[in-house]
N, C-alpha and C. Protein backbone atom coordinates (compact mmCIF):
# COMPACT_ATOMS: atom_id res chain seq x y z
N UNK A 1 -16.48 -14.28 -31.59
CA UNK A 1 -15.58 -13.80 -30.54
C UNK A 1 -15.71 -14.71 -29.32
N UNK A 2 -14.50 -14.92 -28.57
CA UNK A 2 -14.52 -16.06 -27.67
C UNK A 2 -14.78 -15.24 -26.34
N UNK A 3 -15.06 -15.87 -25.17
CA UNK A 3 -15.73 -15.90 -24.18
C UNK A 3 -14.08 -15.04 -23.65
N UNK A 4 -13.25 -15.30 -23.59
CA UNK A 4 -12.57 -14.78 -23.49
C UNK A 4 -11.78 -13.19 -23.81
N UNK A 5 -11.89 -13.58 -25.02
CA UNK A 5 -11.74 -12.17 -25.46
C UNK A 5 -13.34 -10.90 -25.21
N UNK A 6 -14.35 -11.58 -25.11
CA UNK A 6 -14.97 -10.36 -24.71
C UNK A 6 -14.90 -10.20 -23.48
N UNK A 7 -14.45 -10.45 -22.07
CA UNK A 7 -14.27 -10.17 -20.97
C UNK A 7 -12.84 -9.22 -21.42
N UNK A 8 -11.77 -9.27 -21.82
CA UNK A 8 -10.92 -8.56 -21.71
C UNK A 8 -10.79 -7.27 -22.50
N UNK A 9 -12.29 -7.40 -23.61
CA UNK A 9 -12.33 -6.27 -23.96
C UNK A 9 -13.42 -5.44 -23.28
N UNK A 10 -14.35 -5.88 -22.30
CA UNK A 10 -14.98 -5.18 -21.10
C UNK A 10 -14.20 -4.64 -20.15
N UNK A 11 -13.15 -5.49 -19.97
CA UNK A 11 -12.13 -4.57 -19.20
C UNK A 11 -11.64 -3.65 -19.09
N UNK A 12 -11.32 -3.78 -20.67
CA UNK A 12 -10.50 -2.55 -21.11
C UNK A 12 -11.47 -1.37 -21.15
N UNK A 13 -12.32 -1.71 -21.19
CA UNK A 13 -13.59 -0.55 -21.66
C UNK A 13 -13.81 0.16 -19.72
N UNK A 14 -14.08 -0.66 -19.47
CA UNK A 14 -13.99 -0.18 -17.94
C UNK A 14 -12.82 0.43 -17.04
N UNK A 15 -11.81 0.14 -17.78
CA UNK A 15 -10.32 0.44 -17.30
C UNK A 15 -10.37 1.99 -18.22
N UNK A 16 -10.74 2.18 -19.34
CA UNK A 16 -11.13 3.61 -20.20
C UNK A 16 -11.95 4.16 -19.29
N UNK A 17 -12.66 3.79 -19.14
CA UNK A 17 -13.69 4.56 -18.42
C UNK A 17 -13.41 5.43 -16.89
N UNK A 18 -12.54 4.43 -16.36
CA UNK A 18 -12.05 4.85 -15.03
C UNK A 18 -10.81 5.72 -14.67
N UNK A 19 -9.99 5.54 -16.11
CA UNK A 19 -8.72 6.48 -15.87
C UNK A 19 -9.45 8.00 -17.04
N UNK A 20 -10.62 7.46 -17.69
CA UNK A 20 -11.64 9.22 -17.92
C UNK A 20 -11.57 9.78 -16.90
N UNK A 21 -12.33 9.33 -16.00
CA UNK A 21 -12.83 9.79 -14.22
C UNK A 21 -11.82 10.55 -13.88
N UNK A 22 -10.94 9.64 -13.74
CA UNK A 22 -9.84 10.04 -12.67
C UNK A 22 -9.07 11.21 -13.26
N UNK A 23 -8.44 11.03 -15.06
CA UNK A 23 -7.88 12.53 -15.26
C UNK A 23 -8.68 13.60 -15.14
N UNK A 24 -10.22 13.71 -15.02
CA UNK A 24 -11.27 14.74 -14.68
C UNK A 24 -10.85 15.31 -13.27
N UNK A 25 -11.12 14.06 -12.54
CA UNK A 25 -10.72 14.48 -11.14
C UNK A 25 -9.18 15.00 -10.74
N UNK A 26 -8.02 14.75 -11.53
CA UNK A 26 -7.08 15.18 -10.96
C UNK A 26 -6.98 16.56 -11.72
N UNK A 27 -7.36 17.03 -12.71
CA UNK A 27 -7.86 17.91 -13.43
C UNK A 27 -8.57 19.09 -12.14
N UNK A 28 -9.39 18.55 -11.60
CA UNK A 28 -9.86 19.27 -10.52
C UNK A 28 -9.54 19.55 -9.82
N UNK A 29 -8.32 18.76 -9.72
CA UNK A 29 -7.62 19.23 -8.08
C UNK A 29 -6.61 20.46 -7.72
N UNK A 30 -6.41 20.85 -9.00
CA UNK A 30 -5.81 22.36 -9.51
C UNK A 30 -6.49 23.02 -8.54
N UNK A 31 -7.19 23.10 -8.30
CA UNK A 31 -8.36 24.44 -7.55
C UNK A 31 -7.82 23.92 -5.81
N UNK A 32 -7.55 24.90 -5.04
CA UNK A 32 -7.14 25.42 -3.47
C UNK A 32 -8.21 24.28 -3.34
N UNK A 33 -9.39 24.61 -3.43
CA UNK A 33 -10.62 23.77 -2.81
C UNK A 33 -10.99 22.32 -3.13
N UNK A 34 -10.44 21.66 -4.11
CA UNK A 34 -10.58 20.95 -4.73
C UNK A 34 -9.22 19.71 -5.03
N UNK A 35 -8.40 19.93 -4.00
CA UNK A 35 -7.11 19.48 -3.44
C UNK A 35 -7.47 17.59 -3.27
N UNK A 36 -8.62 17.94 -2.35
CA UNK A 36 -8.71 16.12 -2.17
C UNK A 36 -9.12 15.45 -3.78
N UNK A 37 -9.27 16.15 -4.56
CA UNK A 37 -9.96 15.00 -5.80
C UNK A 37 -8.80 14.65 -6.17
N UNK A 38 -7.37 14.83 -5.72
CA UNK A 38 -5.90 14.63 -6.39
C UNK A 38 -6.17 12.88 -5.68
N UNK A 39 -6.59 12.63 -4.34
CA UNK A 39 -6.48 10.88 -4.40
C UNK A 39 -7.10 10.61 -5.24
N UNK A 40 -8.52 10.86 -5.20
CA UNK A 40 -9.51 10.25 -6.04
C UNK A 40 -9.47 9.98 -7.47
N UNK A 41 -8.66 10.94 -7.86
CA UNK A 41 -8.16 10.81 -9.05
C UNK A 41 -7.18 9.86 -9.33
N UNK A 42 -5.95 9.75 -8.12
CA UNK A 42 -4.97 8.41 -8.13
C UNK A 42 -5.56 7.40 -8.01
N UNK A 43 -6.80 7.37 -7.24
CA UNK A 43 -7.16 6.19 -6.63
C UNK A 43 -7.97 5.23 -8.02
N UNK A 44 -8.54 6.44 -8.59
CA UNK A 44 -9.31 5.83 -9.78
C UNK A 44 -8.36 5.37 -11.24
N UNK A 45 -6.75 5.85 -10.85
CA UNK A 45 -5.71 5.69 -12.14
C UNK A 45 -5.42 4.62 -12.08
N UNK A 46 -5.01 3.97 -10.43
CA UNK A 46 -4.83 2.67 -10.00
C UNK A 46 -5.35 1.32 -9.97
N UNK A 47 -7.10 2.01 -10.11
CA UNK A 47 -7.84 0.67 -10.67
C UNK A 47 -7.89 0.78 -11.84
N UNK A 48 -7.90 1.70 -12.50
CA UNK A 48 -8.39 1.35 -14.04
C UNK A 48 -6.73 0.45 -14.64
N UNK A 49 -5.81 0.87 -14.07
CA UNK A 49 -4.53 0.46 -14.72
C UNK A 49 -4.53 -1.23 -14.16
N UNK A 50 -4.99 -1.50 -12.90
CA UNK A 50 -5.18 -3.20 -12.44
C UNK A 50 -6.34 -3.45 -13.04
N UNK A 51 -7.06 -2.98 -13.13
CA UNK A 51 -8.61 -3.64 -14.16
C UNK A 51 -8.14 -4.60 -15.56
N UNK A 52 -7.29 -2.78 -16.25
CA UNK A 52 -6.68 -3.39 -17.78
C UNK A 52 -5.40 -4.75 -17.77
N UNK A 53 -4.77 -4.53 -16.45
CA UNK A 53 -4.14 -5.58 -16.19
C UNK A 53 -4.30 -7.18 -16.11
N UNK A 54 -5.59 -7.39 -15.52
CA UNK A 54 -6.48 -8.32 -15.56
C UNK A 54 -6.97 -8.30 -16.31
N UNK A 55 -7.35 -7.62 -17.45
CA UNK A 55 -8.23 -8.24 -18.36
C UNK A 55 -6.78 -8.57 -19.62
N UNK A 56 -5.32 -8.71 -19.23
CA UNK A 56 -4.81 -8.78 -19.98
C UNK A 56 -4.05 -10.06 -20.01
N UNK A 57 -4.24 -10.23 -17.93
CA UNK A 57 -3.62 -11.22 -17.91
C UNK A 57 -2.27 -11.33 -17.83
N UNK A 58 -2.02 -10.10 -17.49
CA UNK A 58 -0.28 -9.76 -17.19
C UNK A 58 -0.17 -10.15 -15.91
N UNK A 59 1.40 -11.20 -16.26
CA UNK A 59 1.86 -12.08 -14.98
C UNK A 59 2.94 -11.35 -13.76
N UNK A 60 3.37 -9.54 -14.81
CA UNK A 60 4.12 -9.28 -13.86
C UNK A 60 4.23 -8.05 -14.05
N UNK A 61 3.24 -7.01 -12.93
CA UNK A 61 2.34 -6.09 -13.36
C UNK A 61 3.63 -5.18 -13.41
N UNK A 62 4.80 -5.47 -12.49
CA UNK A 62 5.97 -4.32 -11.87
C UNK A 62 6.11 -3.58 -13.17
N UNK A 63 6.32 -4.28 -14.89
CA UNK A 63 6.35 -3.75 -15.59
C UNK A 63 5.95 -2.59 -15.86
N UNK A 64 4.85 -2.64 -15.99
CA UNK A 64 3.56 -2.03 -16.40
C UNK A 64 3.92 -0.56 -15.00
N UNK A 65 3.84 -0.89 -14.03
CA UNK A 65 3.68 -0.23 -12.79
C UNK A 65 4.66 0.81 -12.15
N UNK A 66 6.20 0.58 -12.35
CA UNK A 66 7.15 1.07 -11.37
C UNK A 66 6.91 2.40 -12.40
N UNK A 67 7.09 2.24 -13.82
CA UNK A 67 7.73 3.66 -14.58
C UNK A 67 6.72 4.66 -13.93
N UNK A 68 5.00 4.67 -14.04
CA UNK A 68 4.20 5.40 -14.23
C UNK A 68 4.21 6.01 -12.40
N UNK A 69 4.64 5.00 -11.63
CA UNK A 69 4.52 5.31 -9.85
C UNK A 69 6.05 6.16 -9.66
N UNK A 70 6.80 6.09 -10.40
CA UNK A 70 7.94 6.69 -10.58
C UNK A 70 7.11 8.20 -10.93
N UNK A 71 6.71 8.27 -12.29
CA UNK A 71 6.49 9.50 -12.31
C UNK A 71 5.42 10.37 -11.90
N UNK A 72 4.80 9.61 -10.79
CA UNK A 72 3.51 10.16 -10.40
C UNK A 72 4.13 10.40 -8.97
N UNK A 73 5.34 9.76 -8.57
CA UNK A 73 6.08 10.24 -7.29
C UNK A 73 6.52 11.74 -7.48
N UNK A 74 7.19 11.68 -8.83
CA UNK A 74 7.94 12.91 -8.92
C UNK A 74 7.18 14.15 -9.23
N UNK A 75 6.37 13.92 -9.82
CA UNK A 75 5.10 15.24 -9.88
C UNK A 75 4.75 15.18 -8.61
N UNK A 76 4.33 14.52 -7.45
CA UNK A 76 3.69 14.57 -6.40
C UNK A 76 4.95 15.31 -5.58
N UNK A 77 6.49 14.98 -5.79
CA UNK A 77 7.06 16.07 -5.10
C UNK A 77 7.07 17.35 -5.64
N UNK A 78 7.22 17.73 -6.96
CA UNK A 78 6.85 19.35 -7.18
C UNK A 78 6.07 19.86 -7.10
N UNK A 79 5.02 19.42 -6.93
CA UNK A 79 3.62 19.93 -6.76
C UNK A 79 3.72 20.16 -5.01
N UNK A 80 4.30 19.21 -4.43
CA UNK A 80 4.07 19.35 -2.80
C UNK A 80 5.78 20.52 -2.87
N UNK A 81 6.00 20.50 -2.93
CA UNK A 81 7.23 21.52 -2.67
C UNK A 81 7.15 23.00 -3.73
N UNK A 82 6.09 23.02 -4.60
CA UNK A 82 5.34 24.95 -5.00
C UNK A 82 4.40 25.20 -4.31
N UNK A 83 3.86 24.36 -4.25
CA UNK A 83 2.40 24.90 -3.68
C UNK A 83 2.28 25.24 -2.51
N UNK A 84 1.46 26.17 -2.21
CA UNK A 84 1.36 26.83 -0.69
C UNK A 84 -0.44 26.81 -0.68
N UNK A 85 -0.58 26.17 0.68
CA UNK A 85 -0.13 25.48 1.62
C UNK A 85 0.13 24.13 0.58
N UNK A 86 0.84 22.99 1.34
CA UNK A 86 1.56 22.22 0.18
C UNK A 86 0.55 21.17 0.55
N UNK A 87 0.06 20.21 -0.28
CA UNK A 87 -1.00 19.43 0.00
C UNK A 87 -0.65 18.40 0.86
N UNK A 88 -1.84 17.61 1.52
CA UNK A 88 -1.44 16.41 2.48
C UNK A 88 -1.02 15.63 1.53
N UNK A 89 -0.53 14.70 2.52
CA UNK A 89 0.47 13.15 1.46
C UNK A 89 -0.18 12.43 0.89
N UNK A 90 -1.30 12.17 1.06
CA UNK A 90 -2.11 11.44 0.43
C UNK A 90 -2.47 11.56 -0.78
N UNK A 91 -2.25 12.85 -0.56
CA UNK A 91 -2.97 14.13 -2.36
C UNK A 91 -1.33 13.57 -3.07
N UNK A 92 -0.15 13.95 -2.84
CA UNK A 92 0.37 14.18 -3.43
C UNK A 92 1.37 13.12 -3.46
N UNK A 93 1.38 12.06 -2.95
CA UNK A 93 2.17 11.14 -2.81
C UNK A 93 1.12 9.34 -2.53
N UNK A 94 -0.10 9.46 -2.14
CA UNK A 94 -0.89 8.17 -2.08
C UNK A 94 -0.55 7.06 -3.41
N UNK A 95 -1.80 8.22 -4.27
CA UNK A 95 -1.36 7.38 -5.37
C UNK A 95 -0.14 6.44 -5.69
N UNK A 96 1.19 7.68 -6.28
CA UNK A 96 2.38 6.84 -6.63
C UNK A 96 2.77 5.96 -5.51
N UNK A 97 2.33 5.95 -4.90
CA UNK A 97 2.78 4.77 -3.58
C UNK A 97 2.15 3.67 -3.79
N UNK A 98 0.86 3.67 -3.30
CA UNK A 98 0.07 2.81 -3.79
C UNK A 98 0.32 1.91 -5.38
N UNK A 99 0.77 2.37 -6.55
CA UNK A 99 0.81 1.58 -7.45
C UNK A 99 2.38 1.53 -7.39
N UNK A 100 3.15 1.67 -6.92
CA UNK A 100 4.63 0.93 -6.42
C UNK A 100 4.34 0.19 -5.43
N UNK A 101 3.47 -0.15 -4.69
CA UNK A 101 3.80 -0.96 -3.23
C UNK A 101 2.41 -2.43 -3.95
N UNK A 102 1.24 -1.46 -3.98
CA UNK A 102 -0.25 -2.51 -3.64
C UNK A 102 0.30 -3.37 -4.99
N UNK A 103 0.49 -3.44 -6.27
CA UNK A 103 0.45 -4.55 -7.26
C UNK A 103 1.34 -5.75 -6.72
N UNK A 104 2.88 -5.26 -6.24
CA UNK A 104 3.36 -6.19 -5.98
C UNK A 104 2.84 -7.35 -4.34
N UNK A 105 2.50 -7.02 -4.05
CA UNK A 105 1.89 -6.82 -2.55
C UNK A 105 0.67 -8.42 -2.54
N UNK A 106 0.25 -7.30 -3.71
CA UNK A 106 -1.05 -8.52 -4.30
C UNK A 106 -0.53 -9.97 -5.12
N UNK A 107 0.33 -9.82 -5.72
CA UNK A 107 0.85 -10.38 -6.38
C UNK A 107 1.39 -11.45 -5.11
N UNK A 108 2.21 -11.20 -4.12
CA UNK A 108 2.55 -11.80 -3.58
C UNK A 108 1.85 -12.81 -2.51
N UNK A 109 0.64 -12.58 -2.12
CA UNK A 109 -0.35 -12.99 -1.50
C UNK A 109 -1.46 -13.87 -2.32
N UNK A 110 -1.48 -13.63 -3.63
CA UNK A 110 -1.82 -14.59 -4.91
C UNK A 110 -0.65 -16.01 -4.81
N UNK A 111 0.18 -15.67 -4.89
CA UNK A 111 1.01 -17.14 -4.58
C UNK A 111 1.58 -17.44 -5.96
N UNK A 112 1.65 -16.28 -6.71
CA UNK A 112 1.99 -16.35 -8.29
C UNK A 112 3.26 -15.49 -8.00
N UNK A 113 3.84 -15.12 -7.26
CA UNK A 113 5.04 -14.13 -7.80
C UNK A 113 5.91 -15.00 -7.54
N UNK A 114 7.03 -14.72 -8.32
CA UNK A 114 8.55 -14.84 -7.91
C UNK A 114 9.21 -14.86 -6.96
N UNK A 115 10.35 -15.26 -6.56
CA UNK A 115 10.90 -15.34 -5.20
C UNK A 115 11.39 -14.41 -5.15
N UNK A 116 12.41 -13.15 -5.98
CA UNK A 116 12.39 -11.70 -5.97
C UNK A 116 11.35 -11.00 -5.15
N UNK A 117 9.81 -11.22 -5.10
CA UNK A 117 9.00 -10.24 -4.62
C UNK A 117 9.10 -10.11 -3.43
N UNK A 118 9.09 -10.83 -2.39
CA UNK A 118 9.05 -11.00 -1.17
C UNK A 118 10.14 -9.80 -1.03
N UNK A 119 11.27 -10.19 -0.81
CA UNK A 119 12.48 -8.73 -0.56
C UNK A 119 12.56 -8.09 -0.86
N UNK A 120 11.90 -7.81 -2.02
CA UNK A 120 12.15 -6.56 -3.05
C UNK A 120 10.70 -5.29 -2.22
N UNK A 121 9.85 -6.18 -1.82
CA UNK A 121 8.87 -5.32 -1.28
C UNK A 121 8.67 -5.38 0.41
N UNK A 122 9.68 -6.29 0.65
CA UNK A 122 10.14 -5.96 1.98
C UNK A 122 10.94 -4.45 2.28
N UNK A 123 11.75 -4.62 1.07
CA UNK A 123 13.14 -3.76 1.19
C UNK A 123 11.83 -2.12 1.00
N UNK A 124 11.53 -2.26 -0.03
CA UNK A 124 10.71 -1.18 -0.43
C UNK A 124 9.96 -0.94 0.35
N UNK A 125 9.03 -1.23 1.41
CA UNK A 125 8.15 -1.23 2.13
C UNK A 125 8.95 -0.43 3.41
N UNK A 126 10.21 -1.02 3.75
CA UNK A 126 11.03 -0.39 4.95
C UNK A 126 11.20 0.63 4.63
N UNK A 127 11.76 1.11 3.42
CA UNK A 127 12.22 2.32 2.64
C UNK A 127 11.62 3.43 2.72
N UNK A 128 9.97 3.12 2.16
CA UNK A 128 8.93 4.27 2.44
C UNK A 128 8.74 4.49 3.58
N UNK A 129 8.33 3.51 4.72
CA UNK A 129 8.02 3.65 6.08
C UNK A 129 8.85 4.61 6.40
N UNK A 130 10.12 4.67 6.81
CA UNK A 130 11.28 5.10 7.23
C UNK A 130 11.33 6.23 6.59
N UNK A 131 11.21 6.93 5.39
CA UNK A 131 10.92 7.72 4.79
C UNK A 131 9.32 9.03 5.39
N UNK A 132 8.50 8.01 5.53
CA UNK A 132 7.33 8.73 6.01
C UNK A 132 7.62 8.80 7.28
N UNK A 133 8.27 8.46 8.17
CA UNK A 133 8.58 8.49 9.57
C UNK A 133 9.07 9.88 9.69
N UNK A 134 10.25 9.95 9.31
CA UNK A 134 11.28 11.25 8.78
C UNK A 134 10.92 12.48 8.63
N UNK A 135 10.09 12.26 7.43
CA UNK A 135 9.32 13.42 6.57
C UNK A 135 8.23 14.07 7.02
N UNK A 136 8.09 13.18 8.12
CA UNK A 136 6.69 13.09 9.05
C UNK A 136 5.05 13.15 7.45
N UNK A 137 5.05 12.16 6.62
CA UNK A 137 4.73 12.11 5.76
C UNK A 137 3.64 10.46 5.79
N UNK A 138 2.44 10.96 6.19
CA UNK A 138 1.40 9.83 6.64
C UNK A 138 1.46 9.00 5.64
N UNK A 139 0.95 9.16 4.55
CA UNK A 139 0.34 8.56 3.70
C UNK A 139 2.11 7.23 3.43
N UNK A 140 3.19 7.55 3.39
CA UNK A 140 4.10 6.98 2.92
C UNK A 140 4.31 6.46 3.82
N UNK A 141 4.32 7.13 5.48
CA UNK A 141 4.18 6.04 6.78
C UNK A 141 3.45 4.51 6.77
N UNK A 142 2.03 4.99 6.39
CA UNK A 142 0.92 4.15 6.43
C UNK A 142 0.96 2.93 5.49
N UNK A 143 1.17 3.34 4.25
CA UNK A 143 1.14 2.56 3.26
C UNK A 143 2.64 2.19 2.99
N UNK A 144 3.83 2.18 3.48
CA UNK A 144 4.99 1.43 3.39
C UNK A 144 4.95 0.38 4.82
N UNK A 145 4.67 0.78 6.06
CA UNK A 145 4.09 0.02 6.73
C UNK A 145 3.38 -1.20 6.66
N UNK A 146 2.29 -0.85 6.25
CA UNK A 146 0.91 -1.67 5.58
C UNK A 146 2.01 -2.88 4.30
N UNK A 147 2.33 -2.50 3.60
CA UNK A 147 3.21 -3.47 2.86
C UNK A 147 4.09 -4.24 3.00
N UNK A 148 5.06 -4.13 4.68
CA UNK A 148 5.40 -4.74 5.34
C UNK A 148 5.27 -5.64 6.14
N UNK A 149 4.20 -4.91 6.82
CA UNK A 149 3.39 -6.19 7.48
C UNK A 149 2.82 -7.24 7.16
N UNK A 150 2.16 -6.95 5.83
CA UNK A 150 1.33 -7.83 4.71
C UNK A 150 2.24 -8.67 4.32
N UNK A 151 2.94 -8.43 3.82
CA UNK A 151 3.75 -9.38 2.85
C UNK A 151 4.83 -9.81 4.30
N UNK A 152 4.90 -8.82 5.64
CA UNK A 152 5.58 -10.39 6.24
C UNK A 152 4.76 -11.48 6.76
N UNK A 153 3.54 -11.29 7.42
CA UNK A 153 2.67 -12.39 7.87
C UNK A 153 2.56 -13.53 6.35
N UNK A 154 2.43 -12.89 5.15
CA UNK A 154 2.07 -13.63 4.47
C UNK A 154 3.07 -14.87 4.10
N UNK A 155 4.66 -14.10 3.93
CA UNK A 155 5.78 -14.73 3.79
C UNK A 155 6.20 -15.56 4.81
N UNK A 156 6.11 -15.21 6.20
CA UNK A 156 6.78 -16.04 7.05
C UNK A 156 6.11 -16.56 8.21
N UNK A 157 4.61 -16.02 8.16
CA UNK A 157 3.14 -16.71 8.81
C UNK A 157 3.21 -18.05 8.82
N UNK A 158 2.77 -18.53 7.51
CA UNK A 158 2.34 -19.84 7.80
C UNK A 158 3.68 -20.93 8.02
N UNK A 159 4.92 -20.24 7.53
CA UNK A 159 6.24 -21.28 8.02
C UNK A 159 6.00 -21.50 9.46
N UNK A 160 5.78 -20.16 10.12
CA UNK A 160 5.96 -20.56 11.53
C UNK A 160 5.07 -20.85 11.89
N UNK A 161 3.87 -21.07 11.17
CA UNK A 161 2.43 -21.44 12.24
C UNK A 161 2.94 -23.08 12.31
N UNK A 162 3.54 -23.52 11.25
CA UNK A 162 3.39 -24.96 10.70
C UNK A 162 4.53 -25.42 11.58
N UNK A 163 5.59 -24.66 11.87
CA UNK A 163 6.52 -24.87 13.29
C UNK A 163 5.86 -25.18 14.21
N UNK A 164 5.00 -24.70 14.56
CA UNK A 164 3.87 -25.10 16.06
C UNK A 164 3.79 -27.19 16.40
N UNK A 165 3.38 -27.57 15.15
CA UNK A 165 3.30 -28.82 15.28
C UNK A 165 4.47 -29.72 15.63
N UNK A 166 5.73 -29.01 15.87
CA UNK A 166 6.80 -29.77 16.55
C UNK A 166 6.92 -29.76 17.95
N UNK A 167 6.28 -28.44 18.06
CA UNK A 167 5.99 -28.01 19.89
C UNK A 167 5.34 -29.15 20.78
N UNK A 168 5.77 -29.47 22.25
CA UNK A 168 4.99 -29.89 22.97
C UNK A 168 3.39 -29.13 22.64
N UNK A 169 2.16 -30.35 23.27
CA UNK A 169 0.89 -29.98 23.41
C UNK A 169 0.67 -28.52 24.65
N UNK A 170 1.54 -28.49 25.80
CA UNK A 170 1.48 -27.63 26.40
C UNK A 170 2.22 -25.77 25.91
N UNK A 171 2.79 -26.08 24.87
CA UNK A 171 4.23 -25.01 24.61
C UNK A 171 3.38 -23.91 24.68
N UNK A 172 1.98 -24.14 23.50
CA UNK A 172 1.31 -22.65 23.27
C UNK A 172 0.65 -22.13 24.30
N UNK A 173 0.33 -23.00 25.03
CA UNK A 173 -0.77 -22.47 25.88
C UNK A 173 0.75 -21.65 27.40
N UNK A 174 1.55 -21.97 27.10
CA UNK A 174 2.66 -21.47 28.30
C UNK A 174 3.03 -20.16 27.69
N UNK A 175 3.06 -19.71 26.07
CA UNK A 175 3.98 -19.03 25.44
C UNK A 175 2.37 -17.55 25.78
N UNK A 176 1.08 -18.37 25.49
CA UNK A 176 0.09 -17.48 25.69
C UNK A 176 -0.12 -16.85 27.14
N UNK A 177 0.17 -17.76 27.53
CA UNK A 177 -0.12 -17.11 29.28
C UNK A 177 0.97 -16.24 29.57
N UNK A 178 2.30 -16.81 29.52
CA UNK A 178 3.38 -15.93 29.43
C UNK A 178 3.44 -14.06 29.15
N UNK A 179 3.04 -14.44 27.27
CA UNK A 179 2.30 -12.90 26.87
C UNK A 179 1.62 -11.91 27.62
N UNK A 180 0.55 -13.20 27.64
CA UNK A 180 -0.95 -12.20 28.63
C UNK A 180 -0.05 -11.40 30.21
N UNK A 181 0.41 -12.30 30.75
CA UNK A 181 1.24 -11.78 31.77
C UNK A 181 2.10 -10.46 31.46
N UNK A 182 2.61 -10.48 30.10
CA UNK A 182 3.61 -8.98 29.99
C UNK A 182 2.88 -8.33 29.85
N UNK A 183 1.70 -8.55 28.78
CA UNK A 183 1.03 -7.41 27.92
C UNK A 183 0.19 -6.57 29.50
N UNK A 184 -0.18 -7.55 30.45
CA UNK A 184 -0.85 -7.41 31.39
C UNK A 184 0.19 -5.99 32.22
N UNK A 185 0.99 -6.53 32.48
CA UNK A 185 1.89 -5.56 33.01
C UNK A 185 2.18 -4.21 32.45
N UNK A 186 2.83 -4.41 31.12
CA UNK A 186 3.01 -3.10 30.77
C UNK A 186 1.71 -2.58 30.19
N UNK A 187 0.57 -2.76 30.28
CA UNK A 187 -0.76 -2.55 29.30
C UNK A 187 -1.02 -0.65 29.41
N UNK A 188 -0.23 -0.08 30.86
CA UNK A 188 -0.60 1.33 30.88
C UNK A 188 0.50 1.61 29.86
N UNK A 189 1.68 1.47 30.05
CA UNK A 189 3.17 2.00 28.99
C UNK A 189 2.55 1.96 27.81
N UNK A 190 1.96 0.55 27.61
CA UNK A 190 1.80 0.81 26.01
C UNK A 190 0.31 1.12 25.49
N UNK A 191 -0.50 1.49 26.43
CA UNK A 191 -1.38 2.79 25.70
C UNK A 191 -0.72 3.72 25.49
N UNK A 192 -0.01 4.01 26.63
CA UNK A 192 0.16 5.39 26.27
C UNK A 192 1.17 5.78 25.13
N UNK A 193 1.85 4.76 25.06
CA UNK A 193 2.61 4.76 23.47
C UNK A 193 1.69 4.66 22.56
N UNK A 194 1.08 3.57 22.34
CA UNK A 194 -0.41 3.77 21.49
C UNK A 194 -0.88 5.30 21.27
N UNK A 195 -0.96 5.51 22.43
CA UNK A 195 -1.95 7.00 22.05
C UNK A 195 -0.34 8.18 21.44
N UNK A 196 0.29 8.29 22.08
CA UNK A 196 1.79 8.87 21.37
C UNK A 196 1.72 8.63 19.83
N UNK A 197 1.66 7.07 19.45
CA UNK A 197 2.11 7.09 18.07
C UNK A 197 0.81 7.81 17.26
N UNK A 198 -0.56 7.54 18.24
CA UNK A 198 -1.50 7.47 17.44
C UNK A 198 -1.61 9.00 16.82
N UNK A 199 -1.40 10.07 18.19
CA UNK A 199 -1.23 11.61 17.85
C UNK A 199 -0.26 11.71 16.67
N UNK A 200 1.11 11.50 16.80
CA UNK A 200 1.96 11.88 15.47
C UNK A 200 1.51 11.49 14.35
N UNK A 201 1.05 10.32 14.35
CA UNK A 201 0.88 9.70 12.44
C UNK A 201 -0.42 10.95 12.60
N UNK A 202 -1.66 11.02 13.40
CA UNK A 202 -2.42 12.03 13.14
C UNK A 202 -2.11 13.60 12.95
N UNK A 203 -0.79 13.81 13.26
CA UNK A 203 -0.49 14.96 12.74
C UNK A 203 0.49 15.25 11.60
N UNK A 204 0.76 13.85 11.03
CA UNK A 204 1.13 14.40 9.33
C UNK A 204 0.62 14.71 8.67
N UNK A 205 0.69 15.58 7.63
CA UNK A 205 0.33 15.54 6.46
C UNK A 205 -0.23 14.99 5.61
């Protein structure tokens, strides 16, 4: 057996092992008290499913990924729309988020995806945000957010850092002082927006 193939069958063994865990734990989360093991349980479905991924060597995980975040969305809304009290977002919506947003995300910051990914998880990333904004729904706030930002610094970061070198030697240091001067000014407005946004996202769900 090649050096190869036994790493991908450790994988797999570890990727078994971890989506065991996790149907235990979401198994558990049936119980009023026992509500938070519903991430832990996503959280542990999500690695074991990128573990087996890697040890497979799949170039384009979306496959593998959208159907199962699809239907782990849609259980996470019936479950959050019977249940009383209805669980936080995280319980019932993290997961399927997380394996719709983080594979491609990664993928794109690897420097292996397609030129599709970039917009496609732009577009998607606005979608949820805007969605968790609405719904007043953290976890879809946070993590459609988080996928936006990521994948824009990553996408359009270094174009514009590499713009810099056309600039006069003085440009940055005018564009920095400039800043410091606004940020300086409005610095009370935007705590206190700071602290505004910081209360709402802390009071979703």
């Amino acid at each position: 057996m090649t050096v190869t193939a036994v790493a991908g069958t450790r994988g797999e063994l570890v990727a078994l092992a971890l989506a065991l865990v996790g149907v235990i734990a979401l198994a558990s989360a049936v119980r009023p008290r026992r509500r938070w093991l519903a991430g832990v349980g996503a959280a542990l479905m999500l690695v074991a499913l990128w573990t087996v991924l890697g040890a497979w060597r799949v170039t384009a995980p979306e496959a593998y990924t959208v159907a199962p975040a699809t239907a782990a969305l849609v259980v996470g809304w019936e479950w959050s729309r019977k249940a009383v009290p209805p669980p936080s977002s995280w319980a019932a919506y993290g997961g399927g988020l997380a394996l719709l947003l983080l594979p491609t995300v990664w993928m794109v910051f690897d420097g292996s995806g397609a030129l599709w990914r970039v917009p496609a998880v732009l577009a998607a990333g606005l979608a949820v945000a805007v969605w968790g904004s609405r719904a007043r729904l953290q976890a879809a706030l946070v993590l459609g957010a988080t996928a936006l930002l990521a994948t824009s610094l990553r996408a359009f970061g270094p174009p514009l850092w590499d713009l810099t070198v056309l600039l006069p030697n003085w440009m940055p240091f005018a564009v920095v002082g400039a800043a410091l001067l606004v940020v300086g000014a409005r610095y009370e407005a935007s705590l206190a927006r700071v602290r505004r946004w910081g209360a709402l996202v802390s009071g979703m769900r």
